[in-house]
C-alpha atoms as a PDB file:
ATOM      1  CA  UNK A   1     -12.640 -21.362  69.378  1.00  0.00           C
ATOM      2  CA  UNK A   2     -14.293 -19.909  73.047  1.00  0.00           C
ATOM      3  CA  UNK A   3     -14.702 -23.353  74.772  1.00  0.00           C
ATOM      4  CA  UNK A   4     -17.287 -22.571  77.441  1.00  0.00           C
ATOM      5  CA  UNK A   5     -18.467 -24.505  80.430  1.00  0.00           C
ATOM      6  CA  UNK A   6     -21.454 -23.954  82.938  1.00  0.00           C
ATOM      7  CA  UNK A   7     -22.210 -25.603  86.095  1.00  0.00           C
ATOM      8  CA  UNK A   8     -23.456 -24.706  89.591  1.00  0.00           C
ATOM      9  CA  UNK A   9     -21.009 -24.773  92.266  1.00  0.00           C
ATOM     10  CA  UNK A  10     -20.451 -28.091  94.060  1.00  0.00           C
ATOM     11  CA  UNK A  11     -19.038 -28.646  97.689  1.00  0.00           C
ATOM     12  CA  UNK A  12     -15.061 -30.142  97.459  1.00  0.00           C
ATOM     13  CA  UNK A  13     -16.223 -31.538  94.023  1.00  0.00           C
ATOM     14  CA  UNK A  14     -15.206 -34.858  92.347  1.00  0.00           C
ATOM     15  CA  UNK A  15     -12.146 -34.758  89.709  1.00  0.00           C
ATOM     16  CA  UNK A  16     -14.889 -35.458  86.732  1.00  0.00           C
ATOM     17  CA  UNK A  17     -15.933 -31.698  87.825  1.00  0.00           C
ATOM     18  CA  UNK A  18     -12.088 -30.039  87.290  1.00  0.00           C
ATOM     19  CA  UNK A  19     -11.731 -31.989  84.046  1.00  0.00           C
ATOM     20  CA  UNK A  20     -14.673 -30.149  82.609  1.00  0.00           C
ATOM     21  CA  UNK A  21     -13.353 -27.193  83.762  1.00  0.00           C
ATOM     22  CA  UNK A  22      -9.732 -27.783  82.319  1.00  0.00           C
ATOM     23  CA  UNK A  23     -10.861 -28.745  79.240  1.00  0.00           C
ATOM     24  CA  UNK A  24     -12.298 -25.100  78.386  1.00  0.00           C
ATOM     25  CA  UNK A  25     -11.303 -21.426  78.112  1.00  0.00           C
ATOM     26  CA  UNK A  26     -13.505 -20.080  80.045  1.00  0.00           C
ATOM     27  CA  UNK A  27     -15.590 -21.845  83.043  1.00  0.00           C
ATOM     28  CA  UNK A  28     -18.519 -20.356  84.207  1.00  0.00           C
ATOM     29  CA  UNK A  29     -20.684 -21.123  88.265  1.00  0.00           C
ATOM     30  CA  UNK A  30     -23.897 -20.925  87.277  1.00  0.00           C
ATOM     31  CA  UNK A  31     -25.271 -20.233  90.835  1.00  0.00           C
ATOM     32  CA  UNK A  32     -28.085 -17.805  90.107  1.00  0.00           C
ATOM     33  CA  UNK A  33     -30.711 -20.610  90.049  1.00  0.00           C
ATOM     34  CA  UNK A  34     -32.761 -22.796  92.249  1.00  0.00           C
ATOM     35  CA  UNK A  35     -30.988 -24.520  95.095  1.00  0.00           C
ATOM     36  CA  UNK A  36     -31.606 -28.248  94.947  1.00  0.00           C
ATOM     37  CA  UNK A  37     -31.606 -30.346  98.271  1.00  0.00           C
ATOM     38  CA  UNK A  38     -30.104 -33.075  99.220  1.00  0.00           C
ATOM     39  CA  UNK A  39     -27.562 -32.922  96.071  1.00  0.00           C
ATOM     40  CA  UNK A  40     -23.865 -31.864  95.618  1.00  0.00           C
ATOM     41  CA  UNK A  41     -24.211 -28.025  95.999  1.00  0.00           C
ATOM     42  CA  UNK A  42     -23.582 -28.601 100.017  1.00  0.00           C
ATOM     43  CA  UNK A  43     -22.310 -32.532 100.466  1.00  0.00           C
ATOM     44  CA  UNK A  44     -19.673 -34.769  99.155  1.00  0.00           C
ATOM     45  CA  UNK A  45     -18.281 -38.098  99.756  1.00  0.00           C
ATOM     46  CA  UNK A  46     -14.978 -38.918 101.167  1.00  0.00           C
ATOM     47  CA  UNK A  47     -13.232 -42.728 102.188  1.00  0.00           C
ATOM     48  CA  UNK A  48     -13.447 -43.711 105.940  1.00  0.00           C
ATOM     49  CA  UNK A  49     -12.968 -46.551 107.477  1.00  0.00           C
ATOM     50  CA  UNK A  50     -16.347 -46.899 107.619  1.00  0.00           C
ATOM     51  CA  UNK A  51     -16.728 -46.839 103.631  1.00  0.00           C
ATOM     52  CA  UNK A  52     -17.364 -43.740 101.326  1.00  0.00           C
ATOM     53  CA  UNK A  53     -19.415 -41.503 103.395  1.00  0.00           C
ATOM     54  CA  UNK A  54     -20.749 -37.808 103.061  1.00  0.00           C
ATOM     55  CA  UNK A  55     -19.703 -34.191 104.365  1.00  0.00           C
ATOM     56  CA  UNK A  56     -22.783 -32.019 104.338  1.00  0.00           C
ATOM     57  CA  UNK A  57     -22.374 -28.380 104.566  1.00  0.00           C
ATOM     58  CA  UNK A  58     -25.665 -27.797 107.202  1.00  0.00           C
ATOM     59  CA  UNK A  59     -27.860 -25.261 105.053  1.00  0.00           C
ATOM     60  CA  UNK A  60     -31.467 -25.550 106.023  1.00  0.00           C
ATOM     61  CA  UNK A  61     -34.000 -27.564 104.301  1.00  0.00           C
ATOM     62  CA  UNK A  62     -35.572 -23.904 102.506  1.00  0.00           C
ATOM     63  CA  UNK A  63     -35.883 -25.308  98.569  1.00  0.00           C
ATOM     64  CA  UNK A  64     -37.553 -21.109  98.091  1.00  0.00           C
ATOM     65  CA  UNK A  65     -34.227 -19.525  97.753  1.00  0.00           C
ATOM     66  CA  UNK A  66     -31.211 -19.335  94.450  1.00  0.00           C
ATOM     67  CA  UNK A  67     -27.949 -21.256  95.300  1.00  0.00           C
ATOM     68  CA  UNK A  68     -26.101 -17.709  95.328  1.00  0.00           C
ATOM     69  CA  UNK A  69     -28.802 -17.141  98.430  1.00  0.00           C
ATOM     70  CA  UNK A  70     -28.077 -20.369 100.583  1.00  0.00           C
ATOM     71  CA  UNK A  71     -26.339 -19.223 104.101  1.00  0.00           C
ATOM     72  CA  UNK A  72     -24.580 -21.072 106.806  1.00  0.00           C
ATOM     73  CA  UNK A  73     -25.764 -20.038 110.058  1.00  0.00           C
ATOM     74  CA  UNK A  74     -23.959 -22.375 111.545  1.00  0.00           C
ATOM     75  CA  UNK A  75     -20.182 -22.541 111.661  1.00  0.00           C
ATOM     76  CA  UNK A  76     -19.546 -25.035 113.916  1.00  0.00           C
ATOM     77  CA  UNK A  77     -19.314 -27.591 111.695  1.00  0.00           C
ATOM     78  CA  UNK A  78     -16.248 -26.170 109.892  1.00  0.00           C
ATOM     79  CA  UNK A  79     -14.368 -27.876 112.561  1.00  0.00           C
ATOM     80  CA  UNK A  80     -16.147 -31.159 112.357  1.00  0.00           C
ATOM     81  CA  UNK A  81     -15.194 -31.386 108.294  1.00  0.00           C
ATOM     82  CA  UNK A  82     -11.932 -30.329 109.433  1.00  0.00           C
ATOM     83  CA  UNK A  83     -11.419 -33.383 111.840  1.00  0.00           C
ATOM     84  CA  UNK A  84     -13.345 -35.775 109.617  1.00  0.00           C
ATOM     85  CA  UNK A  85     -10.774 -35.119 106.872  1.00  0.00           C
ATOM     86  CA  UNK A  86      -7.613 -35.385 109.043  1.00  0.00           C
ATOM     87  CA  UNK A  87      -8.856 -38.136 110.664  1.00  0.00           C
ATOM     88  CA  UNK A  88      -9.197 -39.878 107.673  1.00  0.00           C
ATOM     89  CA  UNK A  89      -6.596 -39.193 105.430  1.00  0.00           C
ATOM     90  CA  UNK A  90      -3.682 -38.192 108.365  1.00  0.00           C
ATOM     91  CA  UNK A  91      -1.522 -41.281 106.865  1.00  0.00           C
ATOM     92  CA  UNK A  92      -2.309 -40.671 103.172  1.00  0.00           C
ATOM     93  CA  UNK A  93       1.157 -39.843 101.136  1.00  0.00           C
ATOM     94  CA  UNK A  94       0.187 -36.577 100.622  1.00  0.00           C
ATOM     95  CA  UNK A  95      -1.814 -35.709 103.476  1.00  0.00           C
ATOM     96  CA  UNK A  96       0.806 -32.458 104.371  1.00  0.00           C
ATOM     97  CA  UNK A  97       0.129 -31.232 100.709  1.00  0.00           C
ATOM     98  CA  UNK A  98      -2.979 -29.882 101.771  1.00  0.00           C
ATOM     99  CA  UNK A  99      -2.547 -29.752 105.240  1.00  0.00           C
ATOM    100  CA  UNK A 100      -2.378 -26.204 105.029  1.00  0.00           C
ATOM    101  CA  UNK A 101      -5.221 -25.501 102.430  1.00  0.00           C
ATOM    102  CA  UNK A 102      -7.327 -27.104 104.840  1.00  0.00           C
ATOM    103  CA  UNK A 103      -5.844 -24.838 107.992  1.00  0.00           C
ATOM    104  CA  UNK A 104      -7.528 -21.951 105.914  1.00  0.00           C
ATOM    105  CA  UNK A 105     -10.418 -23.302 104.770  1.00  0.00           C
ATOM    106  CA  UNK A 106     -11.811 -24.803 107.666  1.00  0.00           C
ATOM    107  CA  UNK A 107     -10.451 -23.291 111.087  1.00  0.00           C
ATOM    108  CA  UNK A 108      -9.366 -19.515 109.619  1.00  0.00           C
ATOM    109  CA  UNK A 109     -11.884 -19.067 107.594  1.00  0.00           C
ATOM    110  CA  UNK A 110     -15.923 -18.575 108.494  1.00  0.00           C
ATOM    111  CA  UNK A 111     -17.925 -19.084 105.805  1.00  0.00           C
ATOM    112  CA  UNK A 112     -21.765 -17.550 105.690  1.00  0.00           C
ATOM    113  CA  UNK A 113     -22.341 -18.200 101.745  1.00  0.00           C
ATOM    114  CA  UNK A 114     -22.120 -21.791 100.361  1.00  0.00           C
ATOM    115  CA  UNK A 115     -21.733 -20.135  96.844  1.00  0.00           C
ATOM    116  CA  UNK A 116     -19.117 -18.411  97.799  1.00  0.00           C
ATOM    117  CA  UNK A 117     -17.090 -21.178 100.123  1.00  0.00           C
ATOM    118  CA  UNK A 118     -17.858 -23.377  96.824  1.00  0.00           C
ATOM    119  CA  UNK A 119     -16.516 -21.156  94.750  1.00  0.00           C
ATOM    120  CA  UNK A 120     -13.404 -20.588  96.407  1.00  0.00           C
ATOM    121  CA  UNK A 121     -12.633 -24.114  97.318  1.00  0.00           C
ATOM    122  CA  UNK A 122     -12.788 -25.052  93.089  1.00  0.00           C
ATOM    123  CA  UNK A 123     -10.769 -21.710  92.139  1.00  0.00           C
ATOM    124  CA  UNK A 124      -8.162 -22.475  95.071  1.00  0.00           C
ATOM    125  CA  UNK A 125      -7.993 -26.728  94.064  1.00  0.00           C
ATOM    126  CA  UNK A 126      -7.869 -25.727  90.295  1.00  0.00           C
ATOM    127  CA  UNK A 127      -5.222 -22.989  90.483  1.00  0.00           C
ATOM    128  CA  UNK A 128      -2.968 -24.509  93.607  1.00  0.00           C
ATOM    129  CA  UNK A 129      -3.169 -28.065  93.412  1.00  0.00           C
ATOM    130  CA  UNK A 130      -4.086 -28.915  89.416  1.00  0.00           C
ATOM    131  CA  UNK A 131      -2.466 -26.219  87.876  1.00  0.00           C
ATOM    132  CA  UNK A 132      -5.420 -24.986  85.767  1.00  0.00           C
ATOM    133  CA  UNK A 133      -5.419 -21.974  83.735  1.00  0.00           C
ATOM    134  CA  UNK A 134      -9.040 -22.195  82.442  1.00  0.00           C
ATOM    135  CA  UNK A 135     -10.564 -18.357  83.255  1.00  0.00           C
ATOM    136  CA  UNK A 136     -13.688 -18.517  86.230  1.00  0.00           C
ATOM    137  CA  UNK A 137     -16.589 -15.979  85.390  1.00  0.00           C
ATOM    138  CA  UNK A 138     -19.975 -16.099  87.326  1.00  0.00           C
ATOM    139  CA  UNK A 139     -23.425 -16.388  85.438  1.00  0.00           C
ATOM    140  CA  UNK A 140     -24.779 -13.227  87.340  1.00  0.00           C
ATOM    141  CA  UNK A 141     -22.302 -10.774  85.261  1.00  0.00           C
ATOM    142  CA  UNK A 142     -24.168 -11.200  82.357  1.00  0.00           C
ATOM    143  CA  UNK A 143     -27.466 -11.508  83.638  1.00  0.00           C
ATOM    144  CA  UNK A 144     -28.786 -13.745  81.457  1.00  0.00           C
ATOM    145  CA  UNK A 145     -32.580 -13.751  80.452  1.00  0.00           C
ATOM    146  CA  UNK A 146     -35.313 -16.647  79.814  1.00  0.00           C
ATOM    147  CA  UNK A 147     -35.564 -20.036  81.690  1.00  0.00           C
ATOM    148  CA  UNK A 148     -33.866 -23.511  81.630  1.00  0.00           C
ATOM    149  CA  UNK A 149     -32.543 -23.748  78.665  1.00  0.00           C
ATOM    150  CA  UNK A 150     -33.080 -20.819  76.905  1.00  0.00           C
ATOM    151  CA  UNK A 151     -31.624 -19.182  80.202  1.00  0.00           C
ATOM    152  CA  UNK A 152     -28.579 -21.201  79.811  1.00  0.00           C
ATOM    153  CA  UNK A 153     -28.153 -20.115  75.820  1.00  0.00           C
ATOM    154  CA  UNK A 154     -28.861 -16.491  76.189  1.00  0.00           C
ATOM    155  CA  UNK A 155     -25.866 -16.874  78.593  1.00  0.00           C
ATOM    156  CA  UNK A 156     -23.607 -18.235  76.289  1.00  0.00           C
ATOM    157  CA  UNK A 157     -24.871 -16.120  73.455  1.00  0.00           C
ATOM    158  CA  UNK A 158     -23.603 -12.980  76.083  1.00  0.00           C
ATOM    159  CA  UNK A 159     -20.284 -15.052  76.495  1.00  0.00           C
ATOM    160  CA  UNK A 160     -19.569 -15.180  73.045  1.00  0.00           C
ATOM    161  CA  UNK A 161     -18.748 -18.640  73.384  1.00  0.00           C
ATOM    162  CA  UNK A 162     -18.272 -20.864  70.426  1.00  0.00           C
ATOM    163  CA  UNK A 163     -18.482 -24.239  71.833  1.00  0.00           C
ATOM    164  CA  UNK A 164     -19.790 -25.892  74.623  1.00  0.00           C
ATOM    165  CA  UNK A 165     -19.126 -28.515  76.625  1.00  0.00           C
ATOM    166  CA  UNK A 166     -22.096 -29.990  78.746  1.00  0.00           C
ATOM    167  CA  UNK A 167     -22.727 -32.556  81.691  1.00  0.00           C
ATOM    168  CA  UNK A 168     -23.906 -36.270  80.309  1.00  0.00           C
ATOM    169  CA  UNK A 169     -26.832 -35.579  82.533  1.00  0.00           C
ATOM    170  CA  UNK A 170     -28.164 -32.579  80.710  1.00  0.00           C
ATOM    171  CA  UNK A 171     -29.086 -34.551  77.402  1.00  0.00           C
ATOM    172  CA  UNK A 172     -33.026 -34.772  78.545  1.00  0.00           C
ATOM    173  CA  UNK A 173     -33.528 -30.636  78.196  1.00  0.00           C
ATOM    174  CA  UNK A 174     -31.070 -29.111  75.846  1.00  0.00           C
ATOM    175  CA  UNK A 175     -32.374 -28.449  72.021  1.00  0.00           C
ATOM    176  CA  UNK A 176     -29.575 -29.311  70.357  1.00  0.00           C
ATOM    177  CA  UNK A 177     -31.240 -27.766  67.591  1.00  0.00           C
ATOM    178  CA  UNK A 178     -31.449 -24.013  69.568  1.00  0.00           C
ATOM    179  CA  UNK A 179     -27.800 -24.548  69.968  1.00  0.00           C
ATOM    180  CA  UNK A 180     -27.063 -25.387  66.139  1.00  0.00           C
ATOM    181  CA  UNK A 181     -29.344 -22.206  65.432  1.00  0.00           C
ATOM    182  CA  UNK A 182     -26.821 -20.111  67.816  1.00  0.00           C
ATOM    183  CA  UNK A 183     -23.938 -21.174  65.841  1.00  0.00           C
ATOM    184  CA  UNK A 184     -22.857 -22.639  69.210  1.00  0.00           C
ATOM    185  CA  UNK A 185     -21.479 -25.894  68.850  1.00  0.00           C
ATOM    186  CA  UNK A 186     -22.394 -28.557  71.258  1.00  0.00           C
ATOM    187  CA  UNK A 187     -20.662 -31.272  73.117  1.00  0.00           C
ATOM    188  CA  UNK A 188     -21.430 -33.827  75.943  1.00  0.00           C
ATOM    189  CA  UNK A 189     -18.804 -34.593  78.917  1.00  0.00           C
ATOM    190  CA  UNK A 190     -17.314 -38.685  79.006  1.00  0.00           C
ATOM    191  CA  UNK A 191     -16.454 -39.433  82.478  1.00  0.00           C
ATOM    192  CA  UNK A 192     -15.700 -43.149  81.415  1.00  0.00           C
ATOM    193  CA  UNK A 193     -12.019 -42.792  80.946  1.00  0.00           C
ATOM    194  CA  UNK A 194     -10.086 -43.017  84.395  1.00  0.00           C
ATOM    195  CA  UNK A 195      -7.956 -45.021  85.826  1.00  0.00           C
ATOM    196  CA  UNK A 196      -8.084 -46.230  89.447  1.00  0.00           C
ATOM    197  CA  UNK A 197      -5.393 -45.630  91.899  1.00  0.00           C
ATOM    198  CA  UNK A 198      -4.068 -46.089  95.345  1.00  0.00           C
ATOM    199  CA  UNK A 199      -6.952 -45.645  97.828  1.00  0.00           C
ATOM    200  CA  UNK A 200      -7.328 -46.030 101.593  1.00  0.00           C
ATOM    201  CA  UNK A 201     -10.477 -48.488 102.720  1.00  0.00           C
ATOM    202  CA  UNK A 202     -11.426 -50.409  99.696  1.00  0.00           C
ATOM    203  CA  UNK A 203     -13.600 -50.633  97.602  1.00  0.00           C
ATOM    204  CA  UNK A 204     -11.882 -48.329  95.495  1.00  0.00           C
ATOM    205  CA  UNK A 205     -14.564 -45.827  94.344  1.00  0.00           C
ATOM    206  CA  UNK A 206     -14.707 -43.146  91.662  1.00  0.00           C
ATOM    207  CA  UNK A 207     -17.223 -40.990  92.949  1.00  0.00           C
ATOM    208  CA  UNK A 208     -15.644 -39.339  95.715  1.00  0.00           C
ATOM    209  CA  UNK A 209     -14.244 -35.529  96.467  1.00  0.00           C
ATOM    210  CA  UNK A 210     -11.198 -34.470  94.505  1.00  0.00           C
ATOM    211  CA  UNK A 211      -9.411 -34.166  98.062  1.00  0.00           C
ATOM    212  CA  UNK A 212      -9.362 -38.257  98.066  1.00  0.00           C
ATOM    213  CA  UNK A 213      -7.300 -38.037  94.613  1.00  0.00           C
ATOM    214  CA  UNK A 214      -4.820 -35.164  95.968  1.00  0.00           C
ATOM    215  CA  UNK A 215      -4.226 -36.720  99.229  1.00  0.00           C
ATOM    216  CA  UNK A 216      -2.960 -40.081  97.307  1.00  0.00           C
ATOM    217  CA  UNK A 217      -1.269 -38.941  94.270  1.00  0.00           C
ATOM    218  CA  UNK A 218      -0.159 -35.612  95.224  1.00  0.00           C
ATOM    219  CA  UNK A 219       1.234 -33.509  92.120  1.00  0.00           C
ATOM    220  CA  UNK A 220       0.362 -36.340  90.025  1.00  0.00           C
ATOM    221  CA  UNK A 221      -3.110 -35.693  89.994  1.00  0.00           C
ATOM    222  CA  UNK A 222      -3.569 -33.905  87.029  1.00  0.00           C
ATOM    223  CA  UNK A 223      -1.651 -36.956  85.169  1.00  0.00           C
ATOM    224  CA  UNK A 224      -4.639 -38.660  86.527  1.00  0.00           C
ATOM    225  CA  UNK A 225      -7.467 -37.243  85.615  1.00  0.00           C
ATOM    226  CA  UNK A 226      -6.719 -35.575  82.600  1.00  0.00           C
ATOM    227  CA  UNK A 227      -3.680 -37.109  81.640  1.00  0.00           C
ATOM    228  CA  UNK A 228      -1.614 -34.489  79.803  1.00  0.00           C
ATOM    229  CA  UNK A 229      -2.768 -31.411  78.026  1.00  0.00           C
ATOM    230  CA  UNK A 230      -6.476 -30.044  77.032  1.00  0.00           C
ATOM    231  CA  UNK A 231      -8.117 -32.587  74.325  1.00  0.00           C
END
């Protein structure tokens, strides 16, 4: 069965975002639609000292433009992220894991796309770090036709896919009914199941990048989030 998974790209997503995507064949960034502001296409949260706090990608404030169309005129605050993160995680156990990733990403790198620094930060975490096999496509490919929902299942209709696994958050405009139609069988992500684990500045909290997870438990991280093979 094609296990199929859409969702636009997210800025150093957190490990609820790679479980969806390990749990299918084939994973699809769905970044040919409205940019949203102030959400998690640009910004995530990481632990200070200070308490969780955010890294914003600075994009402009223009909601009139498709998250594939969002710039970054600015690259001086690759540097800032980059000295935010070290500074905060330097004595984590597994800080020199991705001391490197973060070399290239952030000082010999420039980035002018956030759809395309999104994408390759998820590909790059996924395939290096959480050894995930699941196949990336992007939505513009198959240039799928309609809007909202209907957008999203004359996608999957072009996919092929059999199944597919949604985002709790979706429930309010999917017709599970359209899907049933399709023959496309429809299922709705649990993030309830993990466990907590060693984290600098407490509280511990779920709800932060992936980066917190990898810079505590190292090549254990998988074990943590998914806990053993696809289910």
């Amino acid at each position: 069965m094609r296990r199929v998974a859409v969702l636009q790209s997210n800025y150093l997503p957190w490990k609820g975002y790679f479980d969806i995507i390990h749990r299918v064949d084939v994973f699809v960034f769905y970044d040919d639609v409205q940019y949203t502001k102030n959400d998690w296409r640009n910004r995530n949260r990481i632990k200070t000292p200070q308490g969780s706090q955010w890294l914003t990608v600075p994009v402009g404030a223009s909601l009139d433009r498709l998250v594939c169309d969002v710039t970054i005129p600015d690259v001086h605050w690759q540097q800032k992220h980059y000295k935010t993160l070290t500074q905060c995680y330097a004595r984590a156990p597994h800080f020199d894991l991705l001391a490197g990733f973060l070399q290239d990403t952030f000082l010999e790198q420039q980035w002018q796309s956030l759809s395309q620094l999104n994408q390759h930060l998820i590909r790059t975490i996924s395939r290096d770090f959480l050894n995930i096999t699941t196949e990336f496509r992007d939505s513009r490919e198959f240039a799928p036709d309609g809007r909202k929902a209907d957008r999203l299942l004359d996608l999957l209709q072009k996919m092929k896919a059999e199944h597919y696994l949604s985002g709790p958050s979706a429930r309010g405009y999917i017709d599970e009914a359209a899907f049933n139609a399709a023959g496309i069988q429809l299922e709705y992500m649990d993030y309830g199941h993990y466990a907590e684990y060693p984290q600098l500045f407490p509280p511990f909290d779920h709800y932060v990048s992936v980066l917190d997870l990898l810079f505590m438990t190292g090549r254990d991280a998988p074990q943590m989030i998914w806990g053993g093979a696809k289910s």
